[in-house]
PDB file of N, CA and C in Angstrom:
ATOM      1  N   UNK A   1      11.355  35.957 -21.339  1.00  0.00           N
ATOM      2  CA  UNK A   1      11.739  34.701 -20.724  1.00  0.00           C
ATOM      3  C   UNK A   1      12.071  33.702 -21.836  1.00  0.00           C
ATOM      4  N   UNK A   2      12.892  33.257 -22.001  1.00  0.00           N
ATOM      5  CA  UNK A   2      13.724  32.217 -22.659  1.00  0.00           C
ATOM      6  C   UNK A   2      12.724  30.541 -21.963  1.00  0.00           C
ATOM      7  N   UNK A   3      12.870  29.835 -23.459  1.00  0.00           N
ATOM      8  CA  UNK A   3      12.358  28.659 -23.169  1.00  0.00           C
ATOM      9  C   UNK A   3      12.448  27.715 -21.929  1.00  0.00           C
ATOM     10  N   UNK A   4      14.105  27.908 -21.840  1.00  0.00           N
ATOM     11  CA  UNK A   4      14.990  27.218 -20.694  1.00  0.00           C
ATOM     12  C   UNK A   4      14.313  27.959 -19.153  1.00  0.00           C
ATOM     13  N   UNK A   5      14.214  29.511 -19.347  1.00  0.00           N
ATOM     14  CA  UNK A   5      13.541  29.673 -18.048  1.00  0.00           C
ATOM     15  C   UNK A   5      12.043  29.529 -18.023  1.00  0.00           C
ATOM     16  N   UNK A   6      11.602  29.682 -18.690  1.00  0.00           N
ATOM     17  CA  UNK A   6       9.998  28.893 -18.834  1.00  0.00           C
ATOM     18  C   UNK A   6       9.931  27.538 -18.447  1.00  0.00           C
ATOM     19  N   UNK A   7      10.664  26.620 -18.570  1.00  0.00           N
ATOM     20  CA  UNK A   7      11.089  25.164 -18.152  1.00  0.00           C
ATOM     21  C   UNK A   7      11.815  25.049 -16.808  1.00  0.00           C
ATOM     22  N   UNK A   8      12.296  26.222 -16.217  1.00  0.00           N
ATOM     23  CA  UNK A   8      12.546  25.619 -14.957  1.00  0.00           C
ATOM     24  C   UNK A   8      11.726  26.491 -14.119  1.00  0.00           C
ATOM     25  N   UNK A   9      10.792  27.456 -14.459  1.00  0.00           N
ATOM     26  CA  UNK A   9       9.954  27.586 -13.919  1.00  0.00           C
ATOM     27  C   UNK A   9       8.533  26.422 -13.328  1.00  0.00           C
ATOM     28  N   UNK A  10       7.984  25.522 -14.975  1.00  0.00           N
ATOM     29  CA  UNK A  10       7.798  24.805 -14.693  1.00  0.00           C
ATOM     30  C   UNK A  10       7.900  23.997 -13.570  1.00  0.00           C
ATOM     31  N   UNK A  11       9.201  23.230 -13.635  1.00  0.00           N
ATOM     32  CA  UNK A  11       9.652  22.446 -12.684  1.00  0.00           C
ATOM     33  C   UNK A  11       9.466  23.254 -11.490  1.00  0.00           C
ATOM     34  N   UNK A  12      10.197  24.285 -11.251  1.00  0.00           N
ATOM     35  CA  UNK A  12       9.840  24.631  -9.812  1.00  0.00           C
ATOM     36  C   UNK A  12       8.125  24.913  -9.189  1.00  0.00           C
ATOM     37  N   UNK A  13       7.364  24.972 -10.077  1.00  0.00           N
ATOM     38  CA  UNK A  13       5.997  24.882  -9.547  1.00  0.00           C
ATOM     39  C   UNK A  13       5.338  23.623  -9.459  1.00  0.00           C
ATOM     40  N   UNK A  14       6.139  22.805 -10.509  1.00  0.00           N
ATOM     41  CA  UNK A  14       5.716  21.446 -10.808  1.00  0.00           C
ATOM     42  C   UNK A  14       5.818  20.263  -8.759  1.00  0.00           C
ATOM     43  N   UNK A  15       7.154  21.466  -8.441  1.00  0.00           N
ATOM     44  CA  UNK A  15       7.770  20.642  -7.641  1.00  0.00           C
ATOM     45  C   UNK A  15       6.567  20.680  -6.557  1.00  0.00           C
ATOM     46  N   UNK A  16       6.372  22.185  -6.227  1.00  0.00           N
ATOM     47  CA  UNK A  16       5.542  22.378  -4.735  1.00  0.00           C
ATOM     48  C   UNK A  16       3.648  22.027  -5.241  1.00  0.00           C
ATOM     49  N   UNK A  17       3.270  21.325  -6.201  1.00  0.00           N
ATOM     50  CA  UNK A  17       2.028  20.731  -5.914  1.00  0.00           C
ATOM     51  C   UNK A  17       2.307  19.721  -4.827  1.00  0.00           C
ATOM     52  N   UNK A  18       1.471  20.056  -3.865  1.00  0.00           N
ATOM     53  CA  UNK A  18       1.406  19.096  -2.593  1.00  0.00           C
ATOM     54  C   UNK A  18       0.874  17.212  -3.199  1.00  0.00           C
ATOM     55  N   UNK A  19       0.863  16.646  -2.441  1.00  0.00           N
ATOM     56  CA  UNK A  19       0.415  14.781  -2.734  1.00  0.00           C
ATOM     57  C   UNK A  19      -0.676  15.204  -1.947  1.00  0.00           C
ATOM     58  N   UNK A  20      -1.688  14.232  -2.979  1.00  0.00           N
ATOM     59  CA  UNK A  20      -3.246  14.376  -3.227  1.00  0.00           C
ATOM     60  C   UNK A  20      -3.804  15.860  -3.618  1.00  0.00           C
ATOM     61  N   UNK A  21      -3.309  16.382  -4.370  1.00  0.00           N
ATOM     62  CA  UNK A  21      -3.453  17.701  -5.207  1.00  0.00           C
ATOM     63  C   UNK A  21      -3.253  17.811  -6.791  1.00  0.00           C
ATOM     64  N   UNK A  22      -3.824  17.968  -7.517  1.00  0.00           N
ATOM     65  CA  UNK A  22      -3.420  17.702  -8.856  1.00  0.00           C
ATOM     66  C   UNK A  22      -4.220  19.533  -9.417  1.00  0.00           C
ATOM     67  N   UNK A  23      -3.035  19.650 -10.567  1.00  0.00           N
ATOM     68  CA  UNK A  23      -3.529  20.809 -11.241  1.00  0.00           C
ATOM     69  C   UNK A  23      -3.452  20.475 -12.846  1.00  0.00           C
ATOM     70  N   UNK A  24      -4.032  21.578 -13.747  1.00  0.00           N
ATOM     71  CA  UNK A  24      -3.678  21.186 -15.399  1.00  0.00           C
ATOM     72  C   UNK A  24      -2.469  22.099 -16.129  1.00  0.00           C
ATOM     73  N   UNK A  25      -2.197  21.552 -16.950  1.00  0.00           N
ATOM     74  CA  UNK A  25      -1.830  21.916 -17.981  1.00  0.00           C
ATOM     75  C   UNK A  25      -1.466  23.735 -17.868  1.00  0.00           C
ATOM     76  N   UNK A  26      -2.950  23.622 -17.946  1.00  0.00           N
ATOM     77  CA  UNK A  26      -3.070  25.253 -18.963  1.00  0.00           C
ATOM     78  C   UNK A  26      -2.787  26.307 -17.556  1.00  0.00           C
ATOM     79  N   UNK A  27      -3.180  25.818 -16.306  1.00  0.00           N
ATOM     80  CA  UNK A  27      -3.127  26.362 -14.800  1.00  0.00           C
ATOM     81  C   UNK A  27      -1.511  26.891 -14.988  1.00  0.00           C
ATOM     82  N   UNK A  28      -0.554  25.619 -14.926  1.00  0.00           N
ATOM     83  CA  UNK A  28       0.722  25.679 -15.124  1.00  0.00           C
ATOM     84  C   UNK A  28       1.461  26.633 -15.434  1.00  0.00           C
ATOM     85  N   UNK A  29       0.825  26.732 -17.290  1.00  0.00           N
ATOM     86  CA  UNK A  29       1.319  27.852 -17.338  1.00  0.00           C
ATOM     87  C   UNK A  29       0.862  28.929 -17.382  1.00  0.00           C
ATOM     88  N   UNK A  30      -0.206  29.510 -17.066  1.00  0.00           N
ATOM     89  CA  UNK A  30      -0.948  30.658 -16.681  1.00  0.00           C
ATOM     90  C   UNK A  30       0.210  30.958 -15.232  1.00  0.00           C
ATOM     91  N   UNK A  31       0.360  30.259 -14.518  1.00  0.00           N
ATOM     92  CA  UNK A  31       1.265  30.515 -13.222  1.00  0.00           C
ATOM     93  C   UNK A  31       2.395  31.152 -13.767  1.00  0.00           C
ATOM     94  N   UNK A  32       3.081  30.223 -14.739  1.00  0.00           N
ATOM     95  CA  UNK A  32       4.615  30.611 -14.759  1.00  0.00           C
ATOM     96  C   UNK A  32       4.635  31.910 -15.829  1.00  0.00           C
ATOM     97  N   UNK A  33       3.061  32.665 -16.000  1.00  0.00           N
ATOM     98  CA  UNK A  33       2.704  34.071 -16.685  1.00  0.00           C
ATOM     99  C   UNK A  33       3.031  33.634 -18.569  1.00  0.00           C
ATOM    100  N   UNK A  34       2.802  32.717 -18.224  1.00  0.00           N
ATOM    101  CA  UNK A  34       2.147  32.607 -20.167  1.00  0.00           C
ATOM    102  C   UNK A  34       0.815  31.577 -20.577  1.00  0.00           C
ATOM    103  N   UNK A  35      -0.277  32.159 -20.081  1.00  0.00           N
ATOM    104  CA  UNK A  35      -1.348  31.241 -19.965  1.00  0.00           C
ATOM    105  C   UNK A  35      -1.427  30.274 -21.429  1.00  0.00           C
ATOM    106  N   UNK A  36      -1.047  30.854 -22.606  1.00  0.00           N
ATOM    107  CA  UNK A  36      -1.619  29.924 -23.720  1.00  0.00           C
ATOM    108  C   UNK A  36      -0.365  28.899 -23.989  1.00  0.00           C
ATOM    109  N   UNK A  37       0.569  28.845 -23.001  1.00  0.00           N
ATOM    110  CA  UNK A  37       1.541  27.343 -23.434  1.00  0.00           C
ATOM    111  C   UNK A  37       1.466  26.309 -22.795  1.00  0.00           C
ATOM    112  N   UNK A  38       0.122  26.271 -22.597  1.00  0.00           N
ATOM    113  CA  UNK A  38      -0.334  24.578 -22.021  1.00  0.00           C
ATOM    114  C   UNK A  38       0.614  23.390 -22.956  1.00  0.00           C
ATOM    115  N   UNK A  39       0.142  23.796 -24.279  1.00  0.00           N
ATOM    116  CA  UNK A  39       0.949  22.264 -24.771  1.00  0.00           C
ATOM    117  C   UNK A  39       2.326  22.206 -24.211  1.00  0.00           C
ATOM    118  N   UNK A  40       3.077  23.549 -24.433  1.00  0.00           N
ATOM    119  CA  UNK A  40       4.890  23.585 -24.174  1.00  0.00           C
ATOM    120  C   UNK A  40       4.864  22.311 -22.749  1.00  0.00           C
ATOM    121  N   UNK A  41       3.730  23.163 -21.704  1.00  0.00           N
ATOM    122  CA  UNK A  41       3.941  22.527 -20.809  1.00  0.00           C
ATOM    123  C   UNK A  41       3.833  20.625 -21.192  1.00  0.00           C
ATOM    124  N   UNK A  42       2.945  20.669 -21.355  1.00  0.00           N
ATOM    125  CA  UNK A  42       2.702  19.236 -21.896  1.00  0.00           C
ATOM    126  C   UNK A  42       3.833  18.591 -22.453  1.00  0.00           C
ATOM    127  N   UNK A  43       5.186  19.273 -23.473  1.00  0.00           N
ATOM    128  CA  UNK A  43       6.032  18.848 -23.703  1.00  0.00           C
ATOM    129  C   UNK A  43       6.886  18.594 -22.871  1.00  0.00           C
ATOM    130  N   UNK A  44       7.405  19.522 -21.988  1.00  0.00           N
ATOM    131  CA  UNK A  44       7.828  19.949 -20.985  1.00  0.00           C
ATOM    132  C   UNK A  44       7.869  18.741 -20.093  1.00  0.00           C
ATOM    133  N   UNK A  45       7.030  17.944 -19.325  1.00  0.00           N
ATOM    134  CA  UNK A  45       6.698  17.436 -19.031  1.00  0.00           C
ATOM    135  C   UNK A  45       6.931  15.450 -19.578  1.00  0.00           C
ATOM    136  N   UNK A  46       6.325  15.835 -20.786  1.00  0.00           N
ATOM    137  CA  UNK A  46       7.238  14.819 -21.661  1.00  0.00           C
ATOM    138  C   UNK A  46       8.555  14.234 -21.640  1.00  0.00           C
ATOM    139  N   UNK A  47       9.141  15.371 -21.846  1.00  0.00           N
ATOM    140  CA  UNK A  47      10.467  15.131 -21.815  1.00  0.00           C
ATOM    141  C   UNK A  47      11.102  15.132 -20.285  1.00  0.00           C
ATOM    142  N   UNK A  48      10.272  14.658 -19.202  1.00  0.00           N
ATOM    143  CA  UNK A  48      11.064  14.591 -18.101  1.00  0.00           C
ATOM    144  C   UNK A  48      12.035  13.652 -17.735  1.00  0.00           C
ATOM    145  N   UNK A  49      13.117  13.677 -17.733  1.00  0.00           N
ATOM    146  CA  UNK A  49      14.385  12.697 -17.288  1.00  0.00           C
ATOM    147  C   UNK A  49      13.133  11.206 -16.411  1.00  0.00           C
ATOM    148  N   UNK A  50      13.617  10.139 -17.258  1.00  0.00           N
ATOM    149  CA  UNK A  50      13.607   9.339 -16.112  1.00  0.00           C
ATOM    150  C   UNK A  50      13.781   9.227 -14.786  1.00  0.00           C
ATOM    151  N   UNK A  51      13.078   8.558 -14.082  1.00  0.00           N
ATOM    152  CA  UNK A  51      13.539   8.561 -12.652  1.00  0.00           C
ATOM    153  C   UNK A  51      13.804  10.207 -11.789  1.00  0.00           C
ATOM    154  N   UNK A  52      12.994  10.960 -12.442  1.00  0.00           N
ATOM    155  CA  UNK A  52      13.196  12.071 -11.964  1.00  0.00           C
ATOM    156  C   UNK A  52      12.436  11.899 -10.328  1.00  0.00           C
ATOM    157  N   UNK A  53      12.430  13.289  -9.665  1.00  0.00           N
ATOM    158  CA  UNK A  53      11.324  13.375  -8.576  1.00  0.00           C
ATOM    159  C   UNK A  53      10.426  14.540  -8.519  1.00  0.00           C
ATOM    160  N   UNK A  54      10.452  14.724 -10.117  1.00  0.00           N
ATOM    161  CA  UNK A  54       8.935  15.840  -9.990  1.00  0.00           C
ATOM    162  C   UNK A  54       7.899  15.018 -10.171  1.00  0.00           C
ATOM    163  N   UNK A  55       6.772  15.472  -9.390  1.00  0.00           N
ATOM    164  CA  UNK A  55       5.652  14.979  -9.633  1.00  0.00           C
ATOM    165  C   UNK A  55       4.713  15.473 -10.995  1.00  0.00           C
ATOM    166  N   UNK A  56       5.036  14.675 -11.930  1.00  0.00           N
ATOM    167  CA  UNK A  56       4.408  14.540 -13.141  1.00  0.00           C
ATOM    168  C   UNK A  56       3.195  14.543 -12.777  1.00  0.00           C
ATOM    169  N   UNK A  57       3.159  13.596 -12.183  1.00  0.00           N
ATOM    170  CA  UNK A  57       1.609  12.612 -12.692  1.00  0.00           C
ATOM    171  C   UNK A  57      -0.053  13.294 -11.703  1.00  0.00           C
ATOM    172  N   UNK A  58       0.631  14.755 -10.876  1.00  0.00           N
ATOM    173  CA  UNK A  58       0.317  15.399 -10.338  1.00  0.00           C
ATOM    174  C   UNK A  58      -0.723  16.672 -11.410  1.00  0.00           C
ATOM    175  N   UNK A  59      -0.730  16.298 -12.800  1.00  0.00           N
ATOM    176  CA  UNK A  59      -0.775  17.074 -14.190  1.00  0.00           C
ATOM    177  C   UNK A  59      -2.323  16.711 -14.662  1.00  0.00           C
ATOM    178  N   UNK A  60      -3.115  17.169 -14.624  1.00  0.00           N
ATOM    179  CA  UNK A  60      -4.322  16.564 -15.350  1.00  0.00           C
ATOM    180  C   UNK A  60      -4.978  17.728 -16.468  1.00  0.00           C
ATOM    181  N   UNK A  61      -5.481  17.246 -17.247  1.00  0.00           N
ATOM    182  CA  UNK A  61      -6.113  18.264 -18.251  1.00  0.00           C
ATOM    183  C   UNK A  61      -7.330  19.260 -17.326  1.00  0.00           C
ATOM    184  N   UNK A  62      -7.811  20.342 -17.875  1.00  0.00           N
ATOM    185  CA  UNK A  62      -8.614  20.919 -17.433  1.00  0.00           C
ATOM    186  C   UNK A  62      -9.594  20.278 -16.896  1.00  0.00           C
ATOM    187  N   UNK A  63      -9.777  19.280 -17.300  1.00  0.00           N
ATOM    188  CA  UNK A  63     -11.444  18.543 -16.991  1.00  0.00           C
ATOM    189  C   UNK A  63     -10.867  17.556 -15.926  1.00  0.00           C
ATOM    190  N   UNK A  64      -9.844  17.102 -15.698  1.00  0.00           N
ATOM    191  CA  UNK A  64      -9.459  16.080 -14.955  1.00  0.00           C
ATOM    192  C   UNK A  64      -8.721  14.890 -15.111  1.00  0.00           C
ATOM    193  N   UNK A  65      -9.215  14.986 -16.238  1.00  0.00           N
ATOM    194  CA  UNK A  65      -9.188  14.035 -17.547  1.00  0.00           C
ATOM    195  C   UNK A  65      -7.201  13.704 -17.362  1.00  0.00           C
ATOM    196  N   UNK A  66      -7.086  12.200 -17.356  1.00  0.00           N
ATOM    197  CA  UNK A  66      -5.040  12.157 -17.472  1.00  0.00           C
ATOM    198  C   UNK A  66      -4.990  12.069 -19.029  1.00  0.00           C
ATOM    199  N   UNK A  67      -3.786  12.758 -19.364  1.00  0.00           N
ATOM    200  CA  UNK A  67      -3.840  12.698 -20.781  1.00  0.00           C
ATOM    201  C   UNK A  67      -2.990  11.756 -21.805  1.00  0.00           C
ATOM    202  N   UNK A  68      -3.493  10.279 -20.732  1.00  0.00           N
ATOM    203  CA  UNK A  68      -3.098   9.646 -21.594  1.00  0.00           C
ATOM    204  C   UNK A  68      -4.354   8.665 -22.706  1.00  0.00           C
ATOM    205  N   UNK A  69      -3.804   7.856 -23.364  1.00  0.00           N
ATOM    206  CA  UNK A  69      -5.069   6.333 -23.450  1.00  0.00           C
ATOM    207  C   UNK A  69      -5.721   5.364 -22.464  1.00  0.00           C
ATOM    208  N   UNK A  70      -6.608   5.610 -22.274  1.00  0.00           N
ATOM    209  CA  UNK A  70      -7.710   4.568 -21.187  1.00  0.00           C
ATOM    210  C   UNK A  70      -6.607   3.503 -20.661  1.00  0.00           C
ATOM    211  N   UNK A  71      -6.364   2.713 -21.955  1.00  0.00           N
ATOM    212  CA  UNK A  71      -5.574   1.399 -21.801  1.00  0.00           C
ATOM    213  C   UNK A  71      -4.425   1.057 -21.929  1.00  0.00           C
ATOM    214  N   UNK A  72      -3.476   2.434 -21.531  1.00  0.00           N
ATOM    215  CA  UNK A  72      -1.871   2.429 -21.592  1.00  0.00           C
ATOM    216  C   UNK A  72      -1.630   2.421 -20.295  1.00  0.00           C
ATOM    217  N   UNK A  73      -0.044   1.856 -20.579  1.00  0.00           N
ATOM    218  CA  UNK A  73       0.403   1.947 -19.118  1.00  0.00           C
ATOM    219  C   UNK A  73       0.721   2.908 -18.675  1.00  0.00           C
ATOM    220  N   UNK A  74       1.090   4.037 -19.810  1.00  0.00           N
ATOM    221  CA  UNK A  74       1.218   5.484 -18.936  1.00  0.00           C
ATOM    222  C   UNK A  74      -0.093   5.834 -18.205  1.00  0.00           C
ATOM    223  N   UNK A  75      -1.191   5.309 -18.985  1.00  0.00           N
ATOM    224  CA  UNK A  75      -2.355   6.395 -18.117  1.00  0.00           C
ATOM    225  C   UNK A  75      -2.709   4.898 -16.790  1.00  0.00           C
ATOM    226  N   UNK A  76      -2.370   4.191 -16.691  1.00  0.00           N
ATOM    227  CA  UNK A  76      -2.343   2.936 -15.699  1.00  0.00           C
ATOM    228  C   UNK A  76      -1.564   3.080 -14.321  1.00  0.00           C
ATOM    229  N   UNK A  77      -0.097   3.985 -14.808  1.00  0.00           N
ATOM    230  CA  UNK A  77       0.714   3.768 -13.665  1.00  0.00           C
ATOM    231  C   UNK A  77       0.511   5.503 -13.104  1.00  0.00           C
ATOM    232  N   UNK A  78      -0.212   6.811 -14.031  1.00  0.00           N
ATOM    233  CA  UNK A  78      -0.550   7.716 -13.807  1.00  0.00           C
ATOM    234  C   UNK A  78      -1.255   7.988 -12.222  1.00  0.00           C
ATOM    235  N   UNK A  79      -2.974   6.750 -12.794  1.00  0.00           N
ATOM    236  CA  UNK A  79      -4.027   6.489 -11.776  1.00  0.00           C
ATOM    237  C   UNK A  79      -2.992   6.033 -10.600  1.00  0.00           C
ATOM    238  N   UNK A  80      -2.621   4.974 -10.939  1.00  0.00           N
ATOM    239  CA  UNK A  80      -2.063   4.535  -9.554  1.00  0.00           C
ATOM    240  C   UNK A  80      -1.517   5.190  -8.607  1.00  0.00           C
ATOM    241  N   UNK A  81      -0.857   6.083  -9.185  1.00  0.00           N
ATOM    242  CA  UNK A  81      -0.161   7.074  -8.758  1.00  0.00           C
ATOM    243  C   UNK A  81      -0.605   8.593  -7.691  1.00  0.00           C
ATOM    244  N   UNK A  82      -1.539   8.511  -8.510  1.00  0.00           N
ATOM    245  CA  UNK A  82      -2.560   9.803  -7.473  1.00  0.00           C
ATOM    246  C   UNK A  82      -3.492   8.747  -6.861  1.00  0.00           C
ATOM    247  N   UNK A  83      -3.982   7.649  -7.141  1.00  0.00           N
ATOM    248  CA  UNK A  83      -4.554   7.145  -6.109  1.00  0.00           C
ATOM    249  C   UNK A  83      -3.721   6.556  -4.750  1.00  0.00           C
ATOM    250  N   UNK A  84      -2.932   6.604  -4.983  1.00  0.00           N
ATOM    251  CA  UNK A  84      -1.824   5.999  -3.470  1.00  0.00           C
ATOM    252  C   UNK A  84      -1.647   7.306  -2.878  1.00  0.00           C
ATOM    253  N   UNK A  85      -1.680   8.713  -3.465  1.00  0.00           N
ATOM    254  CA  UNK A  85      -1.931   9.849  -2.583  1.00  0.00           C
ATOM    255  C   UNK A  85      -3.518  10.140  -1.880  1.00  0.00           C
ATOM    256  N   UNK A  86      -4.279   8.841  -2.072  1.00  0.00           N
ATOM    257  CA  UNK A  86      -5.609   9.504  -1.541  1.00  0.00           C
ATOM    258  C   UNK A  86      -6.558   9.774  -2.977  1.00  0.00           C
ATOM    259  N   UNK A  87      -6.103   9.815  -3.920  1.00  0.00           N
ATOM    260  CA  UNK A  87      -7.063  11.020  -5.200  1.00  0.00           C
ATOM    261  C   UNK A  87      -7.976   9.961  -5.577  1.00  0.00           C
ATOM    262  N   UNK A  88      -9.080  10.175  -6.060  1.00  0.00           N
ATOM    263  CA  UNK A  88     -10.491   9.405  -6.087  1.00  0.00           C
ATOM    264  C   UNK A  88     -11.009   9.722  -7.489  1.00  0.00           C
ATOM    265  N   UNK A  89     -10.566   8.868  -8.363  1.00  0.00           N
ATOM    266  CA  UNK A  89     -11.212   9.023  -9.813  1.00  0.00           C
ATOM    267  C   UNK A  89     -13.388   8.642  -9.618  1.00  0.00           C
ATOM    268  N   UNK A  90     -14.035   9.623 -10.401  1.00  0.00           N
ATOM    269  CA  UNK A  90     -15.196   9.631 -10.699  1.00  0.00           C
ATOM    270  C   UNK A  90     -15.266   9.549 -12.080  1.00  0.00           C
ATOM    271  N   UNK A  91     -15.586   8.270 -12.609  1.00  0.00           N
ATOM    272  CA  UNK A  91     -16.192   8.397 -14.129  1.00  0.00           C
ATOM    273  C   UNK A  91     -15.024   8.625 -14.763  1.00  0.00           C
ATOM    274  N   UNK A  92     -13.736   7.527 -14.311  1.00  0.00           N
ATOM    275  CA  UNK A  92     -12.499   7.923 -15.108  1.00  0.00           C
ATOM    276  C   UNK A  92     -11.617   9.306 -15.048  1.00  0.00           C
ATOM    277  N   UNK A  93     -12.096   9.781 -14.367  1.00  0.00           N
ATOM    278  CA  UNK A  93     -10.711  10.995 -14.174  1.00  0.00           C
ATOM    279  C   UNK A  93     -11.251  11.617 -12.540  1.00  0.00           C
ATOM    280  N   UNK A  94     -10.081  12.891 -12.160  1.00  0.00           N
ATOM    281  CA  UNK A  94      -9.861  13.364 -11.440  1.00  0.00           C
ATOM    282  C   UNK A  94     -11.375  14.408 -10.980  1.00  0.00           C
ATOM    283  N   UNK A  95     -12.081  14.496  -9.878  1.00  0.00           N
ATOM    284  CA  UNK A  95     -12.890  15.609  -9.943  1.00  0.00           C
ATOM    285  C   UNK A  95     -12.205  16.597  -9.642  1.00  0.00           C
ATOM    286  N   UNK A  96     -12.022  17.606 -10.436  1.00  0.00           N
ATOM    287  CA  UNK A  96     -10.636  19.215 -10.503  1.00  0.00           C
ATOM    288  C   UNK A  96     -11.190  19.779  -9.318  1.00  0.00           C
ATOM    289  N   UNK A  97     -12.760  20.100  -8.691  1.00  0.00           N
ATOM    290  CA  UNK A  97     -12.701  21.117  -8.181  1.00  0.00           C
ATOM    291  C   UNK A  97     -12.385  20.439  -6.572  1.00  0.00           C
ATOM    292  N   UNK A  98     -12.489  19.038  -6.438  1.00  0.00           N
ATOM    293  CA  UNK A  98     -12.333  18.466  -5.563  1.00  0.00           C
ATOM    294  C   UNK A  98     -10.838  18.316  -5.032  1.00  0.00           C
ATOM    295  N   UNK A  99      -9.869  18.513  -5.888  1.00  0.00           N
ATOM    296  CA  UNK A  99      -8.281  18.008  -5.768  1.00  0.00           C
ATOM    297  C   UNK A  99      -7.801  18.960  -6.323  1.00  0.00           C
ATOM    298  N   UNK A 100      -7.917  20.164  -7.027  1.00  0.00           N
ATOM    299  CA  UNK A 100      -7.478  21.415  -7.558  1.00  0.00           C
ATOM    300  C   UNK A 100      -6.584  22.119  -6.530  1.00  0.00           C
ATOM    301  N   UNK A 101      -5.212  22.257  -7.043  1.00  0.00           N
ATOM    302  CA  UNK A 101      -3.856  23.112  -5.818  1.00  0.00           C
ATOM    303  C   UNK A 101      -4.055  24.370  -6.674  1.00  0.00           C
ATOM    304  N   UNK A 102      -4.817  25.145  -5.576  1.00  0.00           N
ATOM    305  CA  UNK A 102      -4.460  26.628  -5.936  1.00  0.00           C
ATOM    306  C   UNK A 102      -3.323  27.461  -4.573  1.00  0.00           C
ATOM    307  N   UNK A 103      -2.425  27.658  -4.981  1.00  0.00           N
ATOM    308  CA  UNK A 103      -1.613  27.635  -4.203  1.00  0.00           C
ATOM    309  C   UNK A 103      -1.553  29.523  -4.112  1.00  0.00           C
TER     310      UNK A 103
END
């Protein structure tokens, strides 16, 4: 599999996480059958077009944890974001086993 199809694999799994469901990183790509390119994904992800309509922010680290800074606006407009789907931060992040899409 070529990078490019590793990346729209991504996206296409990225797409069907349901709202109020969040998965990680490393899940991602274990799905799209290369479990150790969590970071790619992480880049991947990065580099998403503006104004796109994948749900990014649907992405949490293994622990729950958003991977941004406490006090950025990425990790600001992240929260907001799964919380307007319902998602319920405990102690600053996501509880995984509570909101975990195993699809």
């Amino acid at each position: 599999m070529t990078d490019k199809e590793f990346q729209t694999h991504i996206y296409q799994l990225l797409y069907g996480i349901p709202a109020g469901k969040v998965t990680s990183y490393g899940r991602l790509a274990a799905m799209a059958g290369f479990p150790k390119r969590s970071r790619m994904v992480g880049k991947i992800l990065k580099d998403l077009p503006q104004g796109g309509k994948l749900p990014w922010f649907r992405v949490t680290t293994s622990t729950g944890r958003l991977a941004f800074a406490l006090d950025s606006a990425s990790y600001k407009r992240q929260r907001r974001l799964l919380e307007a789907e319902g998602v319920v931060f405990e102690q600053g992040k996501v509880p995984i086993k509570r909101y975990l899409w195993c699809p």
